[in-house]
Structures are given as C-alpha cells and as structure tokens.
PDB file of N, CA and C in Angstrom:
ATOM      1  N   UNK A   1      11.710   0.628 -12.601  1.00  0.00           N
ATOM      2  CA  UNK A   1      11.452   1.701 -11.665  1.00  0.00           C
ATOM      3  C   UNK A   1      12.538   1.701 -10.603  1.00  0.00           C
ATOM      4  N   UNK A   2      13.234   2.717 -10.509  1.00  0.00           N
ATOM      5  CA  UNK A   2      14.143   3.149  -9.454  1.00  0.00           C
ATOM      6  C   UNK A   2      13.417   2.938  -8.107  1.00  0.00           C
ATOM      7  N   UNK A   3      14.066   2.161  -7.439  1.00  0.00           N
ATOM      8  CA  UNK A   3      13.612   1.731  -5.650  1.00  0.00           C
ATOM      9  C   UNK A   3      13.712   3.475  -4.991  1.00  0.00           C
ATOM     10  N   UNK A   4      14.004   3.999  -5.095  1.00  0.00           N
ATOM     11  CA  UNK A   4      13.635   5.010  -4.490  1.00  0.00           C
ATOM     12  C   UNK A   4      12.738   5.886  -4.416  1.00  0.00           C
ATOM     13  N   UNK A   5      11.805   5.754  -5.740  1.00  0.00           N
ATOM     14  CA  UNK A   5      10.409   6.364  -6.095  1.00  0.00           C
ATOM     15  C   UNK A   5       9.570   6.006  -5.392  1.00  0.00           C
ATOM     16  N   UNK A   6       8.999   7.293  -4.808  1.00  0.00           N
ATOM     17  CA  UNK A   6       7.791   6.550  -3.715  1.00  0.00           C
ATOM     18  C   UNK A   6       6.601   6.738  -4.604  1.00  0.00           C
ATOM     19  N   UNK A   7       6.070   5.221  -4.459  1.00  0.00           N
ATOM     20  CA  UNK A   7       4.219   5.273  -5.471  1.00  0.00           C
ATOM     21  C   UNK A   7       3.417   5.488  -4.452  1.00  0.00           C
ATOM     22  N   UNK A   8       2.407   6.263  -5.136  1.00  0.00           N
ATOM     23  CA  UNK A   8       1.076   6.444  -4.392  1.00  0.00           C
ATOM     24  C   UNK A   8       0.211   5.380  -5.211  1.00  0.00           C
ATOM     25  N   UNK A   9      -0.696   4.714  -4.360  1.00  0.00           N
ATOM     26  CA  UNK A   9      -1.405   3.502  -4.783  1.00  0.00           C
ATOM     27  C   UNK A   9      -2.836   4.197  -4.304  1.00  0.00           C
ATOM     28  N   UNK A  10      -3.554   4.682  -4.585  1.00  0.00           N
ATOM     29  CA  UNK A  10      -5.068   5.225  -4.732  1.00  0.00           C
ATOM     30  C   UNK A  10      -5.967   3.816  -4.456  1.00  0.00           C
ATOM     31  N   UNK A  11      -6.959   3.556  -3.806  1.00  0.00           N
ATOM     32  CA  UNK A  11      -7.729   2.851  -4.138  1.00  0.00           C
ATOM     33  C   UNK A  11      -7.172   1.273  -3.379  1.00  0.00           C
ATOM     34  N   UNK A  12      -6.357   1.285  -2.561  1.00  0.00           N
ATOM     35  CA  UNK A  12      -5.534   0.236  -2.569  1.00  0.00           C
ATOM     36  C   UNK A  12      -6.218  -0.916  -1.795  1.00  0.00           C
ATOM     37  N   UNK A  13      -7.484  -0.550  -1.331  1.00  0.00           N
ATOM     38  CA  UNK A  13      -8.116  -1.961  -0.922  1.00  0.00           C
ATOM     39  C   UNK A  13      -9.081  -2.768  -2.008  1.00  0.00           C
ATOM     40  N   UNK A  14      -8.991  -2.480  -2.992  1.00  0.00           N
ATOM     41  CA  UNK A  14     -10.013  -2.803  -4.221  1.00  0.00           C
ATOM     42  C   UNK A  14      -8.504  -3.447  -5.330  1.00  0.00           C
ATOM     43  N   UNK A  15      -8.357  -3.292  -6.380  1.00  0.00           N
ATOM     44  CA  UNK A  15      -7.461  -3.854  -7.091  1.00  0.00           C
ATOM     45  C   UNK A  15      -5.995  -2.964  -7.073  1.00  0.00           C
ATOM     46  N   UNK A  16      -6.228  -1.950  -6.509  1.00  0.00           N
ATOM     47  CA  UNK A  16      -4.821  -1.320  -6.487  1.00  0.00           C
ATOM     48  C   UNK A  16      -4.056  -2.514  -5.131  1.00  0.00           C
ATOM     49  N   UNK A  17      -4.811  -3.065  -4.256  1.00  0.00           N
ATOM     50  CA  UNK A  17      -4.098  -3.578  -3.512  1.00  0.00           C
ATOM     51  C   UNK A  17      -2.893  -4.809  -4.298  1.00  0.00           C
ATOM     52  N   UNK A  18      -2.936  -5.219  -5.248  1.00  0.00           N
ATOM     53  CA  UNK A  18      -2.341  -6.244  -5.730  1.00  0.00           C
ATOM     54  C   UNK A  18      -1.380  -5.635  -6.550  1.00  0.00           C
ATOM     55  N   UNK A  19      -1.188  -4.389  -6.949  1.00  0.00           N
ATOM     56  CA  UNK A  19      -0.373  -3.324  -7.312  1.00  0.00           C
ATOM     57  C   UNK A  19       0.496  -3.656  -6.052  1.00  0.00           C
ATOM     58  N   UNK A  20      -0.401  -2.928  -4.892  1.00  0.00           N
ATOM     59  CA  UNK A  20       0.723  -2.205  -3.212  1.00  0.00           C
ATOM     60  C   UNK A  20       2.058  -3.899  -3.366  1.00  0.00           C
ATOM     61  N   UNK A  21       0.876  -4.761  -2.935  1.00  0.00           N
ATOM     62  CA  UNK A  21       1.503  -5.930  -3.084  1.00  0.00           C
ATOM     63  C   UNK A  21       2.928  -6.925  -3.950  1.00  0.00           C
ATOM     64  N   UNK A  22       2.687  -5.924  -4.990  1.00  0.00           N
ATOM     65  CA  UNK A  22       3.518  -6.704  -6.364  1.00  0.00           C
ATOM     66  C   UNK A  22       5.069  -5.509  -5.942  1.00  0.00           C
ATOM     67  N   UNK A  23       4.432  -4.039  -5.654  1.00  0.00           N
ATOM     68  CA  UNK A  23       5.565  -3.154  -5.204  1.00  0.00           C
ATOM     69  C   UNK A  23       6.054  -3.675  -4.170  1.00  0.00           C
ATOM     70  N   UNK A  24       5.778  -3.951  -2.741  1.00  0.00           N
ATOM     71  CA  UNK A  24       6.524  -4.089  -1.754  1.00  0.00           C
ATOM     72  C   UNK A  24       7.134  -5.502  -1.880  1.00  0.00           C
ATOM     73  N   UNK A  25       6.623  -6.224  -2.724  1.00  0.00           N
ATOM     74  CA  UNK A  25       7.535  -7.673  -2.693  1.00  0.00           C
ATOM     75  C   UNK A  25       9.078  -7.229  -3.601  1.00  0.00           C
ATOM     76  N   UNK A  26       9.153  -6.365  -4.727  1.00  0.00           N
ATOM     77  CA  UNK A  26      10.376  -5.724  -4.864  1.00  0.00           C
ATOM     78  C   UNK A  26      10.989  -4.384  -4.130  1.00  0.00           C
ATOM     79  N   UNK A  27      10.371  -4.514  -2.741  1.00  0.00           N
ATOM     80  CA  UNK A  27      10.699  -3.394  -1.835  1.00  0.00           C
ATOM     81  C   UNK A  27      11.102  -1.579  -2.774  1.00  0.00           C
ATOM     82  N   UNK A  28       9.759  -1.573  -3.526  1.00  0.00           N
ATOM     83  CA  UNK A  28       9.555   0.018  -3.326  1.00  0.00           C
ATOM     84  C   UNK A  28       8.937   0.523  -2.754  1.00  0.00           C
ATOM     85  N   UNK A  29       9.023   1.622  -2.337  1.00  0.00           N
ATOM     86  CA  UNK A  29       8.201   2.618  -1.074  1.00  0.00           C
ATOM     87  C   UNK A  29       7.501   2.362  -1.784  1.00  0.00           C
ATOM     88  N   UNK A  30       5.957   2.285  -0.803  1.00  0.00           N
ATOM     89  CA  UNK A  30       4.940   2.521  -1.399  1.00  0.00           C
ATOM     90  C   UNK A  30       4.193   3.108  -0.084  1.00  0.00           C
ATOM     91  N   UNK A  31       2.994   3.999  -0.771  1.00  0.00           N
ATOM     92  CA  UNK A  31       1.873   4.539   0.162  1.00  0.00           C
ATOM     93  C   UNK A  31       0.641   4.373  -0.477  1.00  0.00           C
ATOM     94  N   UNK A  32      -0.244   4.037   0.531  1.00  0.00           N
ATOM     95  CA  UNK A  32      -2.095   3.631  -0.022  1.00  0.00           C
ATOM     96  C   UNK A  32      -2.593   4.653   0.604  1.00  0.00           C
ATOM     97  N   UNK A  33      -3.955   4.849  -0.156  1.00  0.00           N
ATOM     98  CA  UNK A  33      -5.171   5.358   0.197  1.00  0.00           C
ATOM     99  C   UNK A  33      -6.086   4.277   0.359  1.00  0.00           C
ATOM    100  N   UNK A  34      -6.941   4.707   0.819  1.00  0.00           N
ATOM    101  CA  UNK A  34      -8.648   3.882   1.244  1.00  0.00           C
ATOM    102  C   UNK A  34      -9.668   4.624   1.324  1.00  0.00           C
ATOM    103  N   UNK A  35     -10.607   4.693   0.908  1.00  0.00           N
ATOM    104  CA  UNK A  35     -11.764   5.842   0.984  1.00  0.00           C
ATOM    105  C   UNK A  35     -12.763   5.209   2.129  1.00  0.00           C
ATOM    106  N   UNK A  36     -12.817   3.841   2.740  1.00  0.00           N
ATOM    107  CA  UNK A  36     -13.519   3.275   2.830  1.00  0.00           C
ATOM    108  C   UNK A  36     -13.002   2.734   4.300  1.00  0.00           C
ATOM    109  N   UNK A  37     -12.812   3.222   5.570  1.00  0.00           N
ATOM    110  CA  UNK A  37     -12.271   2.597   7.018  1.00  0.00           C
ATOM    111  C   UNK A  37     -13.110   1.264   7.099  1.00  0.00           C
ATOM    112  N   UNK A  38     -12.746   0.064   6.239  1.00  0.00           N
ATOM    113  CA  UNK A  38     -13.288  -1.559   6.658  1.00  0.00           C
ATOM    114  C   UNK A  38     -12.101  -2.155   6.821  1.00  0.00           C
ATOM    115  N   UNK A  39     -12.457  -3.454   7.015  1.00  0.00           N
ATOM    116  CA  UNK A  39     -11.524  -4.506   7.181  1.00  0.00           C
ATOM    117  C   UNK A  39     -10.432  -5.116   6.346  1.00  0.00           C
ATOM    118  N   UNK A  40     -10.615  -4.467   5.410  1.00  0.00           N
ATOM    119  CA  UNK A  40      -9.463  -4.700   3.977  1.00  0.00           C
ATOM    120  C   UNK A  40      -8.384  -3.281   3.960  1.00  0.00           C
ATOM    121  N   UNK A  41      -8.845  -1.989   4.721  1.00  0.00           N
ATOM    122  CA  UNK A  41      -7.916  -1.041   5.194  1.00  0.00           C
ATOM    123  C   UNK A  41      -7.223  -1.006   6.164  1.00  0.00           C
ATOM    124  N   UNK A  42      -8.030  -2.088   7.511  1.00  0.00           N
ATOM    125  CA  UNK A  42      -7.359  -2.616   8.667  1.00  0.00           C
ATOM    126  C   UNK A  42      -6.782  -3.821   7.839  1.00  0.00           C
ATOM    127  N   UNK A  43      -6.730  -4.723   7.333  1.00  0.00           N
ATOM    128  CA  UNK A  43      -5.609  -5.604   6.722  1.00  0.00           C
ATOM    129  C   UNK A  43      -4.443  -4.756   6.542  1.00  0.00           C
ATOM    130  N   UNK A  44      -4.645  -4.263   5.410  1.00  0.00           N
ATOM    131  CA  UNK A  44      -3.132  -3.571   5.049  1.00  0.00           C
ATOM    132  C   UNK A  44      -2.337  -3.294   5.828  1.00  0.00           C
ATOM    133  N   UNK A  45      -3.540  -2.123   6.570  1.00  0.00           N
ATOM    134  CA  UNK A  45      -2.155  -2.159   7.832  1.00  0.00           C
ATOM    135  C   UNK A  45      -1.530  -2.687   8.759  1.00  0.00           C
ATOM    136  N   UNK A  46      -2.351  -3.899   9.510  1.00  0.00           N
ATOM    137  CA  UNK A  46      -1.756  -4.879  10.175  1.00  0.00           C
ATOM    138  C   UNK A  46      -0.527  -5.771   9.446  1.00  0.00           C
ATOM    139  N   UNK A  47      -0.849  -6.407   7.871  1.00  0.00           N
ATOM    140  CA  UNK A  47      -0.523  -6.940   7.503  1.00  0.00           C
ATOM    141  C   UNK A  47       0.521  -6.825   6.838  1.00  0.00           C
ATOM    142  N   UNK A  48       0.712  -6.944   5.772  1.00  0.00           N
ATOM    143  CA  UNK A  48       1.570  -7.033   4.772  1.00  0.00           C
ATOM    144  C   UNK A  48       1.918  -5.682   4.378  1.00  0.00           C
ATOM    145  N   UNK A  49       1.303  -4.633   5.002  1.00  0.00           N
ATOM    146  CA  UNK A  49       1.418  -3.186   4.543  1.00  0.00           C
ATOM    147  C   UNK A  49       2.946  -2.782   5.533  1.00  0.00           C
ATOM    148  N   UNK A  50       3.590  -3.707   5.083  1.00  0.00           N
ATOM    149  CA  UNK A  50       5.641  -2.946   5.544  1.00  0.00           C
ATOM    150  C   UNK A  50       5.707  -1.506   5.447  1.00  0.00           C
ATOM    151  N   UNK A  51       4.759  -0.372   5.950  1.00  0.00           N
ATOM    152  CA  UNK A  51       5.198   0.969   5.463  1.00  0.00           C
ATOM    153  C   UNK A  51       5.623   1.849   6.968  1.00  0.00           C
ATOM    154  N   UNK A  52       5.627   2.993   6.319  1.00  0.00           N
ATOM    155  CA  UNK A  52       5.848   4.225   6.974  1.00  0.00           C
ATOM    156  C   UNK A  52       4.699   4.219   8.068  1.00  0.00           C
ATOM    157  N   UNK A  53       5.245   4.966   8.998  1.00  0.00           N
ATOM    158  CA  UNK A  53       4.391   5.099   9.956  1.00  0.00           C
ATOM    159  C   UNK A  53       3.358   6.180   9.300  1.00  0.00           C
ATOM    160  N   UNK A  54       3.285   7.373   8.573  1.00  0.00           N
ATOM    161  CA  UNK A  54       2.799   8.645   7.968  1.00  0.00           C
ATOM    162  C   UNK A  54       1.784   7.937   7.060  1.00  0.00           C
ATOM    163  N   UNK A  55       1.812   6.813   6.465  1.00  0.00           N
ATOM    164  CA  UNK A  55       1.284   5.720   5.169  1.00  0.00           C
ATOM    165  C   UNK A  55      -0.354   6.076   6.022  1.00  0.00           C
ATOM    166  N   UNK A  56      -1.505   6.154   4.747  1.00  0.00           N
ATOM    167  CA  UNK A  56      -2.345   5.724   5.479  1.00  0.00           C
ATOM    168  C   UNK A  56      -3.410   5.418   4.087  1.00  0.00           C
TER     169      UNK A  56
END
C-alpha cells in the first residue's frame, strides 16, 4: 500500500483498532470511526492515535 492512501478504519475501538495500529506503525494516514464516545475512543485519541486534527 502506497503511504499516501488515506484508510478509513470503521469500528476502530473494537478490532479495527489493531488494524489503526498495525497502519500507523508503518506511518499511513489513517482515520477512525467510533460509534460508541467511551474510554477506548478517548484512548485513541490521547494515545497512540498520531492523526489529523479533522480524525475522529
């Protein structure tokens, strides 16, 4: 996958998160969804979620 393709990761606090994860450790854009405002959607974004400010 070309680093410049931005993925959309659906679902990304449930098993897509280990997807977001496996992408940003070979630094491709990536953007998540969450259907669900808990503490595994506040992770991402504190955490390990290196994105765009627009990312949500």
């Amino acid at each position: 996958m070309a680093a410049g393709n931005l993925v959309l990761i659906p679902g990304a606090s449930g098993v897509g998160r280990t997807v977001f994860e496996q992408l940003r450790a070979q630094d491709v854009p990536v953007r998540f969804m969450v259907r669900t405002e808990d503490e595994r959607a506040a992770e991402l974004r504190r955490g390990s979620a290196r994105r765009s400010s627009s990312a949500t």
